[in-house]
ModelCIF file with pLDDT and N, C-alpha, C, O atoms, coordinates in Angstrom:
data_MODEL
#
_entry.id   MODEL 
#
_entity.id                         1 
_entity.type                       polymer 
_entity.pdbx_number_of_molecules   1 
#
_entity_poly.entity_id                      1 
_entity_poly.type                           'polypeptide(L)' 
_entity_poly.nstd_linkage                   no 
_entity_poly.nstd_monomer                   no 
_entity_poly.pdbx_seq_one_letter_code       
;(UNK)(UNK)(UNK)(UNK)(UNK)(UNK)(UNK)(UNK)(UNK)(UNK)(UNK)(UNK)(UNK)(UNK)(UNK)(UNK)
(UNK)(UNK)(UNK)(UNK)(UNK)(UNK)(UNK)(UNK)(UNK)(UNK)(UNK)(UNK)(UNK)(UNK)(UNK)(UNK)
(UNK)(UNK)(UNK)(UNK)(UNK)(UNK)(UNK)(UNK)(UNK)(UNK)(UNK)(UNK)(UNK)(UNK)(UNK)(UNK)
;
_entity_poly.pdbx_seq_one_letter_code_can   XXXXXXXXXXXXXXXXXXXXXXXXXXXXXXXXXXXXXXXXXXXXXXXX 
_entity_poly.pdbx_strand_id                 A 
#
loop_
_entity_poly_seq.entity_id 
_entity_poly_seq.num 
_entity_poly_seq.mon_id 
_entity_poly_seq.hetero 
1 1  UNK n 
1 2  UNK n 
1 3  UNK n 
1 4  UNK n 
1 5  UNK n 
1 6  UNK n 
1 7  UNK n 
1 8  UNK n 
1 9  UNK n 
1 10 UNK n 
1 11 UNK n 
1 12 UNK n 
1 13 UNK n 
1 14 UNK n 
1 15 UNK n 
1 16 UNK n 
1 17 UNK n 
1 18 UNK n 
1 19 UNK n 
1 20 UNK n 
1 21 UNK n 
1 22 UNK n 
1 23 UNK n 
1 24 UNK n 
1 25 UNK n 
1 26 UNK n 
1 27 UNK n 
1 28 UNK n 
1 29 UNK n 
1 30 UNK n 
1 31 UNK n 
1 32 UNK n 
1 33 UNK n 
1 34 UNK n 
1 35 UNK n 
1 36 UNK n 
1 37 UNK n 
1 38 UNK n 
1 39 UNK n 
1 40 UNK n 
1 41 UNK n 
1 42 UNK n 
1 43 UNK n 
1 44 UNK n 
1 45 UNK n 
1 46 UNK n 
1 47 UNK n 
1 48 UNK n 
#
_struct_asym.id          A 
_struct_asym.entity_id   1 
#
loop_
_ma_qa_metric.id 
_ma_qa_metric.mode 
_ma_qa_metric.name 
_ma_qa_metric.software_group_id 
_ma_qa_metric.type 
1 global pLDDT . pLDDT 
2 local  pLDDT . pLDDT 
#
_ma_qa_metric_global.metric_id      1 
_ma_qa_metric_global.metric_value   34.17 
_ma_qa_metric_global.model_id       1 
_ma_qa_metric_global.ordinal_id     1 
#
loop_
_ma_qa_metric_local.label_asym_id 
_ma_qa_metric_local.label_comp_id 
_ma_qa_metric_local.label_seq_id 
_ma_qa_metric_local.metric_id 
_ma_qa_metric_local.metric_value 
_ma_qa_metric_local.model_id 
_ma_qa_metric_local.ordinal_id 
A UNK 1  2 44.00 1 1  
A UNK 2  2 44.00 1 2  
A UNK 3  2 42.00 1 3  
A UNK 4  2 41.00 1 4  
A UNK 5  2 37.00 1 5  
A UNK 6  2 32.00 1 6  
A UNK 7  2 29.00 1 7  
A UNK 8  2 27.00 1 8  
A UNK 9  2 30.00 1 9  
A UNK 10 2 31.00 1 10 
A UNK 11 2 28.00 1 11 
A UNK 12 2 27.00 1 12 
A UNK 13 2 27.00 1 13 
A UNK 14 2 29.00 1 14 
A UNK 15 2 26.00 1 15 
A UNK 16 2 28.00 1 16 
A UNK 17 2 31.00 1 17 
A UNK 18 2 30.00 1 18 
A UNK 19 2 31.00 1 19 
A UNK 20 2 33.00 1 20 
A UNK 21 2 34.00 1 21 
A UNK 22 2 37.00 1 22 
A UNK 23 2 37.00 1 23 
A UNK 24 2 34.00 1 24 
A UNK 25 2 35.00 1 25 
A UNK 26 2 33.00 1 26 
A UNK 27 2 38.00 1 27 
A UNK 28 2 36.00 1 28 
A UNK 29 2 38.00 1 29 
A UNK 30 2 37.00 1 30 
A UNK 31 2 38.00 1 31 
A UNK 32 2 39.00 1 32 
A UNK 33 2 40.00 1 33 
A UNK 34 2 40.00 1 34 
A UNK 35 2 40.00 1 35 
A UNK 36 2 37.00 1 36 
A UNK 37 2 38.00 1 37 
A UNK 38 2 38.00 1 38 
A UNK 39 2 35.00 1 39 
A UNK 40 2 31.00 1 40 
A UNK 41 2 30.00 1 41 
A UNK 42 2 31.00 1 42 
A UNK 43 2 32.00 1 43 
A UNK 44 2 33.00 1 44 
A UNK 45 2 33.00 1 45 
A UNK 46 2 33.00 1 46 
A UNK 47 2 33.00 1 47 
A UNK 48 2 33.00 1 48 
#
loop_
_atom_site.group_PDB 
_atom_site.id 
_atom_site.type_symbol 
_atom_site.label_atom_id 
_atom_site.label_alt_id 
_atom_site.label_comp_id 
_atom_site.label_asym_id 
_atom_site.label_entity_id 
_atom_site.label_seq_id 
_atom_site.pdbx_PDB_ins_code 
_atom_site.Cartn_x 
_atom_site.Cartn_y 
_atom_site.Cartn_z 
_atom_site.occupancy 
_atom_site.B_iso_or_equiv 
_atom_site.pdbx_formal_charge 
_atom_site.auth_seq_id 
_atom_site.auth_comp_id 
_atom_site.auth_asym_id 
_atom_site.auth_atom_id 
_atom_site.pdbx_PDB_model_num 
ATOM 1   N N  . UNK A 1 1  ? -32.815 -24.142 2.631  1.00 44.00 ? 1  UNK A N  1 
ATOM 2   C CA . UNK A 1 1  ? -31.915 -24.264 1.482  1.00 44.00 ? 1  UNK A CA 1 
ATOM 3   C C  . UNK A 1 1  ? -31.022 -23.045 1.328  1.00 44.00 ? 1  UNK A C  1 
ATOM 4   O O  . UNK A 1 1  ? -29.929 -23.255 0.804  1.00 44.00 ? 1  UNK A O  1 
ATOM 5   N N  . UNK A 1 2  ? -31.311 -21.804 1.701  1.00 44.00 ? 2  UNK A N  1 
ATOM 6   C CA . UNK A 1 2  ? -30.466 -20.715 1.880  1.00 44.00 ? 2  UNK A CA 1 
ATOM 7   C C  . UNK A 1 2  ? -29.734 -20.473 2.658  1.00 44.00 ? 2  UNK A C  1 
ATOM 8   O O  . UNK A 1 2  ? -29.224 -19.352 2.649  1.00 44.00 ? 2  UNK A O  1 
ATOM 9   N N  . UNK A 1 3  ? -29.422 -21.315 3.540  1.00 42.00 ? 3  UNK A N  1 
ATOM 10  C CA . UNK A 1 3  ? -28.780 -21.357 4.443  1.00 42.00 ? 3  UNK A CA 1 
ATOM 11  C C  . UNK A 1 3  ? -26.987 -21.016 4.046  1.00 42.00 ? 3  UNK A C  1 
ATOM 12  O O  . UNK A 1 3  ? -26.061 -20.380 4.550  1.00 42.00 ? 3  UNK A O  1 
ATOM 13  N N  . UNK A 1 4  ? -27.208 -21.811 2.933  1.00 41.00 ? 4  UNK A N  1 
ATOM 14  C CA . UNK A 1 4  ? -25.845 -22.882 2.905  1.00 41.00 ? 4  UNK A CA 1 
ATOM 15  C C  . UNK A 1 4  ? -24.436 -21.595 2.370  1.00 41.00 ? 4  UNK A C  1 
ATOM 16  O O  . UNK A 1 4  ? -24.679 -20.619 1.660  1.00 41.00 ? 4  UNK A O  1 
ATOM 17  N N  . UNK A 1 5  ? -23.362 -21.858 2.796  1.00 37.00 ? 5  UNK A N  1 
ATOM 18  C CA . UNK A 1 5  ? -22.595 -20.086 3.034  1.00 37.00 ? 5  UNK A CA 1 
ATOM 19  C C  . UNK A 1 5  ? -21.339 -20.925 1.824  1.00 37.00 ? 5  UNK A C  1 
ATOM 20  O O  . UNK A 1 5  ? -20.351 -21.634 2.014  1.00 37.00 ? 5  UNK A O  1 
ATOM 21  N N  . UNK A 1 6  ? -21.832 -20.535 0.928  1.00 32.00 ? 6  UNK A N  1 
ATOM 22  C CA . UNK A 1 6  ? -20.474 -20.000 -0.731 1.00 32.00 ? 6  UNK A CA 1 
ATOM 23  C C  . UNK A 1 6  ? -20.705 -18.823 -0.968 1.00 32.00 ? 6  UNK A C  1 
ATOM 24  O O  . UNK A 1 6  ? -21.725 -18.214 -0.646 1.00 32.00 ? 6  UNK A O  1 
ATOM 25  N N  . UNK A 1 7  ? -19.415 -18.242 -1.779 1.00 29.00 ? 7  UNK A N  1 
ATOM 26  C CA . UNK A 1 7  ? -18.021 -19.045 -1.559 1.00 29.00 ? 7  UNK A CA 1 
ATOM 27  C C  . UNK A 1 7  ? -17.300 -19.579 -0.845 1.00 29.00 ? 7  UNK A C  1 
ATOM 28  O O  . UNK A 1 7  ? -17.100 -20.749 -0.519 1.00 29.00 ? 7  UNK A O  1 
ATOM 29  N N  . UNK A 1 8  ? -16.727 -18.235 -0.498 1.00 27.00 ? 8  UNK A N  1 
ATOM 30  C CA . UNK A 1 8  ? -15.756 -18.759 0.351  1.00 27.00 ? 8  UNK A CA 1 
ATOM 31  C C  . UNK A 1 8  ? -16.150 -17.413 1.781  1.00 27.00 ? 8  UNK A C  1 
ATOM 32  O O  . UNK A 1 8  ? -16.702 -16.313 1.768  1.00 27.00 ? 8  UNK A O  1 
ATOM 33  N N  . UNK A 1 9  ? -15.511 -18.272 2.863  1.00 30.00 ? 9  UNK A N  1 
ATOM 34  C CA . UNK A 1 9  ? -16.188 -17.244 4.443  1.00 30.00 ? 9  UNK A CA 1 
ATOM 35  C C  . UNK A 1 9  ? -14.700 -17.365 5.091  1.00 30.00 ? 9  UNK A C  1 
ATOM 36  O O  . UNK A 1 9  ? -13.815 -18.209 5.234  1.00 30.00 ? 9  UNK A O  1 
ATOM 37  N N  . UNK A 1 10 ? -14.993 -15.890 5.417  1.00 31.00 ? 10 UNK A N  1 
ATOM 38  C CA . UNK A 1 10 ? -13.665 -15.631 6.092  1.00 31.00 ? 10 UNK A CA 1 
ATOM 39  C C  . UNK A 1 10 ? -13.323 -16.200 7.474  1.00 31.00 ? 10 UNK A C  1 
ATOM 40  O O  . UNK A 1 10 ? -14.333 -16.026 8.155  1.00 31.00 ? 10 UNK A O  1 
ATOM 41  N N  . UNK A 1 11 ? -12.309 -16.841 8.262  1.00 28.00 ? 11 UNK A N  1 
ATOM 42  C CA . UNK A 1 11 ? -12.365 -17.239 9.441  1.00 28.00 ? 11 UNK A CA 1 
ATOM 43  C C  . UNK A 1 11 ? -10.707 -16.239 10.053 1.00 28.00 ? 11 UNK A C  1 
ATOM 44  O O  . UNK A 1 11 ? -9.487  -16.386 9.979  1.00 28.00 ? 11 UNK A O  1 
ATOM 45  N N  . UNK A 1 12 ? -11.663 -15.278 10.614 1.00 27.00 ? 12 UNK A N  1 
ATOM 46  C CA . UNK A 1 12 ? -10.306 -14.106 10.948 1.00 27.00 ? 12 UNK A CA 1 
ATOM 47  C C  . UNK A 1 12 ? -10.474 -14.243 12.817 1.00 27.00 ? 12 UNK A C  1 
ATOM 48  O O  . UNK A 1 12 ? -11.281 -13.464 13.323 1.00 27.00 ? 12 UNK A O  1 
ATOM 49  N N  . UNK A 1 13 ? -9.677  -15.268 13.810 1.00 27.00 ? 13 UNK A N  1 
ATOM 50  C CA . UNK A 1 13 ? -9.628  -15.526 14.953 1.00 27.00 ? 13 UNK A CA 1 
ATOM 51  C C  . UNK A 1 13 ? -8.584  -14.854 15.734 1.00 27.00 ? 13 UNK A C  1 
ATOM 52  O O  . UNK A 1 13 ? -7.565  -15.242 16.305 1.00 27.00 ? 13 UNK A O  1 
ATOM 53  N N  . UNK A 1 14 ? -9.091  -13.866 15.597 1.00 29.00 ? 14 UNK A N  1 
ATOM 54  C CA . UNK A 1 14 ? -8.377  -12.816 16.761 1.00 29.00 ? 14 UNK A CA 1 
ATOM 55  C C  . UNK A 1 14 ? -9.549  -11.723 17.466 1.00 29.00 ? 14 UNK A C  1 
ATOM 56  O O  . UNK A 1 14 ? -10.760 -11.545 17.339 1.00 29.00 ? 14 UNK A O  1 
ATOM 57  N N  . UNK A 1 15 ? -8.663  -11.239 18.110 1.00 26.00 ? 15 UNK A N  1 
ATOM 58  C CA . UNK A 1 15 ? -9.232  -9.972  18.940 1.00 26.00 ? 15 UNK A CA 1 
ATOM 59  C C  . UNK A 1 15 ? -9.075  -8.917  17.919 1.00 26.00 ? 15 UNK A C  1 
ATOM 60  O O  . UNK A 1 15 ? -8.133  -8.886  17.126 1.00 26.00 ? 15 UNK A O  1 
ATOM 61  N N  . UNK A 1 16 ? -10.046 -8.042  17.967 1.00 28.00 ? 16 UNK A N  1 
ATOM 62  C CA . UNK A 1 16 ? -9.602  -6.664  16.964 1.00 28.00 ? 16 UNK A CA 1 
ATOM 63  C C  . UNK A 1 16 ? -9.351  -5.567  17.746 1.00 28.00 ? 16 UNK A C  1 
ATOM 64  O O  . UNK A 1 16 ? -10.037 -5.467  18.763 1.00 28.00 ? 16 UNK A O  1 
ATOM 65  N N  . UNK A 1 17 ? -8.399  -4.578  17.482 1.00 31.00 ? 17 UNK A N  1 
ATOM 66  C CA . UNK A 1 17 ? -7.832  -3.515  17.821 1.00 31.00 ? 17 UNK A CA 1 
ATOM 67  C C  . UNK A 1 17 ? -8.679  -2.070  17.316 1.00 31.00 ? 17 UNK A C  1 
ATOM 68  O O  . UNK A 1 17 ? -8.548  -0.876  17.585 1.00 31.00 ? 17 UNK A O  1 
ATOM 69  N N  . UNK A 1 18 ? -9.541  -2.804  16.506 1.00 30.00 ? 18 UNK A N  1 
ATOM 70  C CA . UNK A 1 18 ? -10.335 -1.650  15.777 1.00 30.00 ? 18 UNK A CA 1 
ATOM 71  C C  . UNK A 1 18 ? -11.798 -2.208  15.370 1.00 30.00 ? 18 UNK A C  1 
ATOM 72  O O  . UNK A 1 18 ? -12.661 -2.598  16.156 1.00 30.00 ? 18 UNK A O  1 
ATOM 73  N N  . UNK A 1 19 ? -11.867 -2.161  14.112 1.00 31.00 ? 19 UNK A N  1 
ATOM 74  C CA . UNK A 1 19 ? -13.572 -2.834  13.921 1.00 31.00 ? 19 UNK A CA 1 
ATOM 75  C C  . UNK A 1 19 ? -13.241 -3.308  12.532 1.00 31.00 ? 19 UNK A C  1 
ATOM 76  O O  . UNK A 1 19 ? -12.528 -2.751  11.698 1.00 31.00 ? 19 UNK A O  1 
ATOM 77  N N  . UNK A 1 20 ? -14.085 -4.770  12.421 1.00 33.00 ? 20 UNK A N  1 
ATOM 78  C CA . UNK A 1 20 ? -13.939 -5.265  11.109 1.00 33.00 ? 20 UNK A CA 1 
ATOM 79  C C  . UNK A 1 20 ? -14.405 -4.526  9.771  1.00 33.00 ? 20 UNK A C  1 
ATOM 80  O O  . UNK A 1 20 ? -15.487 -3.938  9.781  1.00 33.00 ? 20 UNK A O  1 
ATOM 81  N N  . UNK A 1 21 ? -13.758 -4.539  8.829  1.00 34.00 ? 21 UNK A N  1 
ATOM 82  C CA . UNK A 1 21 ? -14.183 -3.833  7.423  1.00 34.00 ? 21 UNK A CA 1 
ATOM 83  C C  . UNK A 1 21 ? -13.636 -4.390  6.291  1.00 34.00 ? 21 UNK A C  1 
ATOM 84  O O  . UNK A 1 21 ? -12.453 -4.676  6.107  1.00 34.00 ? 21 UNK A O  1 
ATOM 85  N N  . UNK A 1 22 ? -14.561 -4.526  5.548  1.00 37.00 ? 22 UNK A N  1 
ATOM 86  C CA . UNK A 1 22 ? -14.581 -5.247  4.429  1.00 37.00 ? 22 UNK A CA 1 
ATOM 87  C C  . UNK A 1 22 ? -13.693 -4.095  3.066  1.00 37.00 ? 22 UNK A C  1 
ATOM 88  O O  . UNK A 1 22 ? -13.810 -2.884  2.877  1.00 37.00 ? 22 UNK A O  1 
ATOM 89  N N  . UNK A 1 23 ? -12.756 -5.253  2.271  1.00 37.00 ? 23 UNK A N  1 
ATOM 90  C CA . UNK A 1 23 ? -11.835 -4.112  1.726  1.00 37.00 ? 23 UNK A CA 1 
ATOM 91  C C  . UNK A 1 23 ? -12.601 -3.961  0.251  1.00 37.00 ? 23 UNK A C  1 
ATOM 92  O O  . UNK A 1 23 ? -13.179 -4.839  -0.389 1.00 37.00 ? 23 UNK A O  1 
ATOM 93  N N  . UNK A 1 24 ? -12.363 -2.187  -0.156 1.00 34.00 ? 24 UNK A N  1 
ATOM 94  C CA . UNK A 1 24 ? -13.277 -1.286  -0.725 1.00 34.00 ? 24 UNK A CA 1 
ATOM 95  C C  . UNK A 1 24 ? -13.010 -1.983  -2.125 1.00 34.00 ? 24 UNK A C  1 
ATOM 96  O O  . UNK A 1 24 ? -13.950 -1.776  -2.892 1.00 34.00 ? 24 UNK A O  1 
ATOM 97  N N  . UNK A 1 25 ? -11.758 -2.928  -2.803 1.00 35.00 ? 25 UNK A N  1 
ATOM 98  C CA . UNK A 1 25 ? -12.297 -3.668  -4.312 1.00 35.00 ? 25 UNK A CA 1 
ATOM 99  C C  . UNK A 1 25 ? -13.033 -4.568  -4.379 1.00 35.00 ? 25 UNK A C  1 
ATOM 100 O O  . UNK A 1 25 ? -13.088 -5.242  -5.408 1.00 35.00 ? 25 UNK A O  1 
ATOM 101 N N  . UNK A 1 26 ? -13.896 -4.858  -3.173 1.00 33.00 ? 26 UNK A N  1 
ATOM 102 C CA . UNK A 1 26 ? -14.401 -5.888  -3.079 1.00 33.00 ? 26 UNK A CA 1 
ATOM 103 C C  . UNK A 1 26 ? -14.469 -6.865  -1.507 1.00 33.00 ? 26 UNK A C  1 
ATOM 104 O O  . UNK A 1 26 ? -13.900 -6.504  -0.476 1.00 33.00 ? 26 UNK A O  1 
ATOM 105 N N  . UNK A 1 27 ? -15.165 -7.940  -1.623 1.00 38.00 ? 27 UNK A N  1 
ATOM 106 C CA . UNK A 1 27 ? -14.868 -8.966  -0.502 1.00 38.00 ? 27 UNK A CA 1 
ATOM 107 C C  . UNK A 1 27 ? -13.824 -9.336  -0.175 1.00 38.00 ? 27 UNK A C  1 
ATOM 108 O O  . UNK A 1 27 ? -13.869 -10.432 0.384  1.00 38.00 ? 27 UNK A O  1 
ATOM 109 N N  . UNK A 1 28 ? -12.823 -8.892  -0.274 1.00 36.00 ? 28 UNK A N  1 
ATOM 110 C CA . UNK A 1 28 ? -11.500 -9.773  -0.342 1.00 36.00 ? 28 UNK A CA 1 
ATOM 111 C C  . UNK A 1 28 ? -11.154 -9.270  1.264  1.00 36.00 ? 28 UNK A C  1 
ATOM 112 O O  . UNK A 1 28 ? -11.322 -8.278  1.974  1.00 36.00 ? 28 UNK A O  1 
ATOM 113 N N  . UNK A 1 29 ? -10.372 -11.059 1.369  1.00 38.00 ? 29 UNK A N  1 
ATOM 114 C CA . UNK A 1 29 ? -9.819  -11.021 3.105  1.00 38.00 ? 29 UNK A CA 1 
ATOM 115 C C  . UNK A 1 29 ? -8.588  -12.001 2.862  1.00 38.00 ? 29 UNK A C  1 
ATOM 116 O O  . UNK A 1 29 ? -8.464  -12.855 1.984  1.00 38.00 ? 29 UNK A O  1 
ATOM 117 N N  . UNK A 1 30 ? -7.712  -11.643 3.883  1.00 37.00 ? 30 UNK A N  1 
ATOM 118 C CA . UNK A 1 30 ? -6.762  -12.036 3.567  1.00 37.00 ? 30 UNK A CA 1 
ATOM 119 C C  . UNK A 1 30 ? -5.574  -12.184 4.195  1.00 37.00 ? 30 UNK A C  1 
ATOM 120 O O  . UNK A 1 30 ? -5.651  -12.857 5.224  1.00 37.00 ? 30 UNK A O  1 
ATOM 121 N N  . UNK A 1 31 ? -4.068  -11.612 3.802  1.00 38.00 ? 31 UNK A N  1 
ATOM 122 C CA . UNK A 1 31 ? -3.076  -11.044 4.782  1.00 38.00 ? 31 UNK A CA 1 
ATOM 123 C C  . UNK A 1 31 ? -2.240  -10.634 3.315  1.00 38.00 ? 31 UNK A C  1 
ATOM 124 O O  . UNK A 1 31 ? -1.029  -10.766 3.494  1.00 38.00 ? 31 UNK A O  1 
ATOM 125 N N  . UNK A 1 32 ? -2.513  -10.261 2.186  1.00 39.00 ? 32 UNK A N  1 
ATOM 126 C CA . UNK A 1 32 ? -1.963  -9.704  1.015  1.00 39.00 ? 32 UNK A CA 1 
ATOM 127 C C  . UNK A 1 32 ? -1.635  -8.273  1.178  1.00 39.00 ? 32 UNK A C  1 
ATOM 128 O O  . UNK A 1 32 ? -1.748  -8.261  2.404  1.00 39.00 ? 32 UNK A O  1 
ATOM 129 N N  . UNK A 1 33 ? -1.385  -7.320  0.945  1.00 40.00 ? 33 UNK A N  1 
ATOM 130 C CA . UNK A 1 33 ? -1.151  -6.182  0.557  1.00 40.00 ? 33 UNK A CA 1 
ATOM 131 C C  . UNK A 1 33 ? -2.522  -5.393  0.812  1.00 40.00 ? 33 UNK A C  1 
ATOM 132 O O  . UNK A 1 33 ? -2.464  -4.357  1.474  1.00 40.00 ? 33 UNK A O  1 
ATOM 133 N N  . UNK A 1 34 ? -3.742  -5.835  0.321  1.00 40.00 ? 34 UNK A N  1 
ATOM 134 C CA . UNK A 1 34 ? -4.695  -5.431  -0.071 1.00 40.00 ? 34 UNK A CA 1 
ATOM 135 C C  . UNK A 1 34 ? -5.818  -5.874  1.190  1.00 40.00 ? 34 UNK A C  1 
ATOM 136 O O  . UNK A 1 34 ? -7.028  -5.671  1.299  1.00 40.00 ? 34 UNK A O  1 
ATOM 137 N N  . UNK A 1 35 ? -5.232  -6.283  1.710  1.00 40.00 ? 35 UNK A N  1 
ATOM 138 C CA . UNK A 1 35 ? -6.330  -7.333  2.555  1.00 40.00 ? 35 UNK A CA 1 
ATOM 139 C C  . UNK A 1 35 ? -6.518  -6.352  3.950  1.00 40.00 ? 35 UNK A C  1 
ATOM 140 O O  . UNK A 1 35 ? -5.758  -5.407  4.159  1.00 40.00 ? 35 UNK A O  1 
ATOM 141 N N  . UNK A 1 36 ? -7.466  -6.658  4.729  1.00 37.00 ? 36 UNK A N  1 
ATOM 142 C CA . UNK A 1 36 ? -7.898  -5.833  6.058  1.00 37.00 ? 36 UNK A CA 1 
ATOM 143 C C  . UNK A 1 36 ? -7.171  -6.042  7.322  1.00 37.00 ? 36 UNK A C  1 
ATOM 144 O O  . UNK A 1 36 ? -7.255  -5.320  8.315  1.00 37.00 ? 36 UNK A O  1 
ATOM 145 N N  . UNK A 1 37 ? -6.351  -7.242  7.170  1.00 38.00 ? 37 UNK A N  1 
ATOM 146 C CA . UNK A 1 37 ? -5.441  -7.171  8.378  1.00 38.00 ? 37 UNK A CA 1 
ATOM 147 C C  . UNK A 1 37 ? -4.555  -5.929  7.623  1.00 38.00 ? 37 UNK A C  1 
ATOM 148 O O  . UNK A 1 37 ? -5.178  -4.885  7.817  1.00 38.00 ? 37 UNK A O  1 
ATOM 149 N N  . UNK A 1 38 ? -3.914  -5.796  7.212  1.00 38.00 ? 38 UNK A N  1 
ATOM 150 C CA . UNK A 1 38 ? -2.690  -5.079  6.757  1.00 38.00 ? 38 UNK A CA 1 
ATOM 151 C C  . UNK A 1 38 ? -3.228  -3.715  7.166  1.00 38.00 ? 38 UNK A C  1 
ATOM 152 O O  . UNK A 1 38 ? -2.583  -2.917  7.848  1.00 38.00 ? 38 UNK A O  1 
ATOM 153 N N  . UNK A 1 39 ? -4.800  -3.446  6.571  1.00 35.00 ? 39 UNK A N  1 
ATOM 154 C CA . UNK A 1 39 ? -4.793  -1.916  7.132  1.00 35.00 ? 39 UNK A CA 1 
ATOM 155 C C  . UNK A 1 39 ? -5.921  -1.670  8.423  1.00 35.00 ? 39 UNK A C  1 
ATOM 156 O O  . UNK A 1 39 ? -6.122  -0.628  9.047  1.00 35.00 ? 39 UNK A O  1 
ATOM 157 N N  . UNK A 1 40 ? -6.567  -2.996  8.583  1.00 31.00 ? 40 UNK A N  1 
ATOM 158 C CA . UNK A 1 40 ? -7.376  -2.438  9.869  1.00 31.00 ? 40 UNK A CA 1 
ATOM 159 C C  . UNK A 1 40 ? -6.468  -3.078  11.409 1.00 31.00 ? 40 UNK A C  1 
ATOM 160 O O  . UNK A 1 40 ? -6.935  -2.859  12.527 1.00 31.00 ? 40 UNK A O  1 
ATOM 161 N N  . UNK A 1 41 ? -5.373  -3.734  11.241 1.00 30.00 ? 41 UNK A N  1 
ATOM 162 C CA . UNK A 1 41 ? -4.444  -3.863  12.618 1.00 30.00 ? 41 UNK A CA 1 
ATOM 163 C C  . UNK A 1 41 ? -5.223  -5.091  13.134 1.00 30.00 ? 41 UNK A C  1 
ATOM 164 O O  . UNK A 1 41 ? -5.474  -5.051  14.338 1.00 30.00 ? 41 UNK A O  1 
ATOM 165 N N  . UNK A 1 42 ? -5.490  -5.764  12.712 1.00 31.00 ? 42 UNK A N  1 
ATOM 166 C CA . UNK A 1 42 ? -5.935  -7.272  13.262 1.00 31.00 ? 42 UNK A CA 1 
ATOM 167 C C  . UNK A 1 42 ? -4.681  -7.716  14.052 1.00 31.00 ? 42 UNK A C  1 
ATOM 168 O O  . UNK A 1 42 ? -3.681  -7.128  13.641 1.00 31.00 ? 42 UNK A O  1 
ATOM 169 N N  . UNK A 1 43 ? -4.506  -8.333  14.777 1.00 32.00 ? 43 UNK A N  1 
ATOM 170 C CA . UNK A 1 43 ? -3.218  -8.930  15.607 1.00 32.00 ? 43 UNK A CA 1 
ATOM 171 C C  . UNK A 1 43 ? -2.665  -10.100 15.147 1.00 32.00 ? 43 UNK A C  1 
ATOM 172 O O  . UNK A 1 43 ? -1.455  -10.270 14.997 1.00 32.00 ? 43 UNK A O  1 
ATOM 173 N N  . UNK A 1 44 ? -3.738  -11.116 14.861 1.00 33.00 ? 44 UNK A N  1 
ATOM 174 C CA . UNK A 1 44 ? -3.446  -12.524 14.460 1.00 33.00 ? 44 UNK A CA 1 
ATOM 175 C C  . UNK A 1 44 ? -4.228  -12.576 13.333 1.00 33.00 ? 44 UNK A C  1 
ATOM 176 O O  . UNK A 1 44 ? -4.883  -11.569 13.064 1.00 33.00 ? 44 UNK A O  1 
ATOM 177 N N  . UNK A 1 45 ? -4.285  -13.366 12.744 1.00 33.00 ? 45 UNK A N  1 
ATOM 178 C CA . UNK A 1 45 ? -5.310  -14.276 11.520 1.00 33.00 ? 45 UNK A CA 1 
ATOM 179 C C  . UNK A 1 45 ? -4.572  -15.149 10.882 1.00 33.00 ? 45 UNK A C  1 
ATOM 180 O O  . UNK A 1 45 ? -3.352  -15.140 11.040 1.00 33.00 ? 45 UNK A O  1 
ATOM 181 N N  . UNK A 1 46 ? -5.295  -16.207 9.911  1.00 33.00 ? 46 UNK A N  1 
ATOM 182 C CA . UNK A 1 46 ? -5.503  -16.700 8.882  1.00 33.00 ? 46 UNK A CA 1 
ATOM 183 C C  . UNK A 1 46 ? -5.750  -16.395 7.883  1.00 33.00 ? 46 UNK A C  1 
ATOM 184 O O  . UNK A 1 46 ? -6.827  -15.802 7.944  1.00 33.00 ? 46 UNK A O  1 
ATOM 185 N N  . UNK A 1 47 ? -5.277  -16.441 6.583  1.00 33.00 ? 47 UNK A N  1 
ATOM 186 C CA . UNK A 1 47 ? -5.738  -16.331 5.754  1.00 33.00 ? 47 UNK A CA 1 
ATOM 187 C C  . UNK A 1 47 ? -6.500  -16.829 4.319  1.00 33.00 ? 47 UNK A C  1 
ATOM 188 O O  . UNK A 1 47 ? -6.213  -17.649 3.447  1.00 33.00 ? 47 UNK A O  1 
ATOM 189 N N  . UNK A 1 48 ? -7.643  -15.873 4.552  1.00 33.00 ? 48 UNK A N  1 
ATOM 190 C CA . UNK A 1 48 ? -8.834  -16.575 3.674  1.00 33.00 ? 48 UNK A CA 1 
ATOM 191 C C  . UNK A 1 48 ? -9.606  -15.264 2.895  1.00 33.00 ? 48 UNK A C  1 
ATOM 192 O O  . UNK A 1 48 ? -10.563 -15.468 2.147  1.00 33.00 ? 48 UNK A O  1 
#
């Protein structure tokens, strides 16, 4: 029963240039201003 993955799960499908990190107000992922592509250099994504 614990299995089951809410809220919401990030699906970030690229190669990374660096290492994934979760942004410091919180869980948030994205491609906003605030979000971890913008400052960890992801190449591609989606945003979620």
């Amino acid at each position: 029963m614990q299995k089951v993955a809410s809220p919401l799960r990030t699906l970030i499908q690229s190669e990374t240039q660096g290492r994934p990190v979760l942004d410091e107000d919180g869980l948030f992922f994205g491609t906003s201003s605030r979000s971890v592509c913008s400052k960890f250099g992801f190449k591609a994504y989606d945003a979620f």
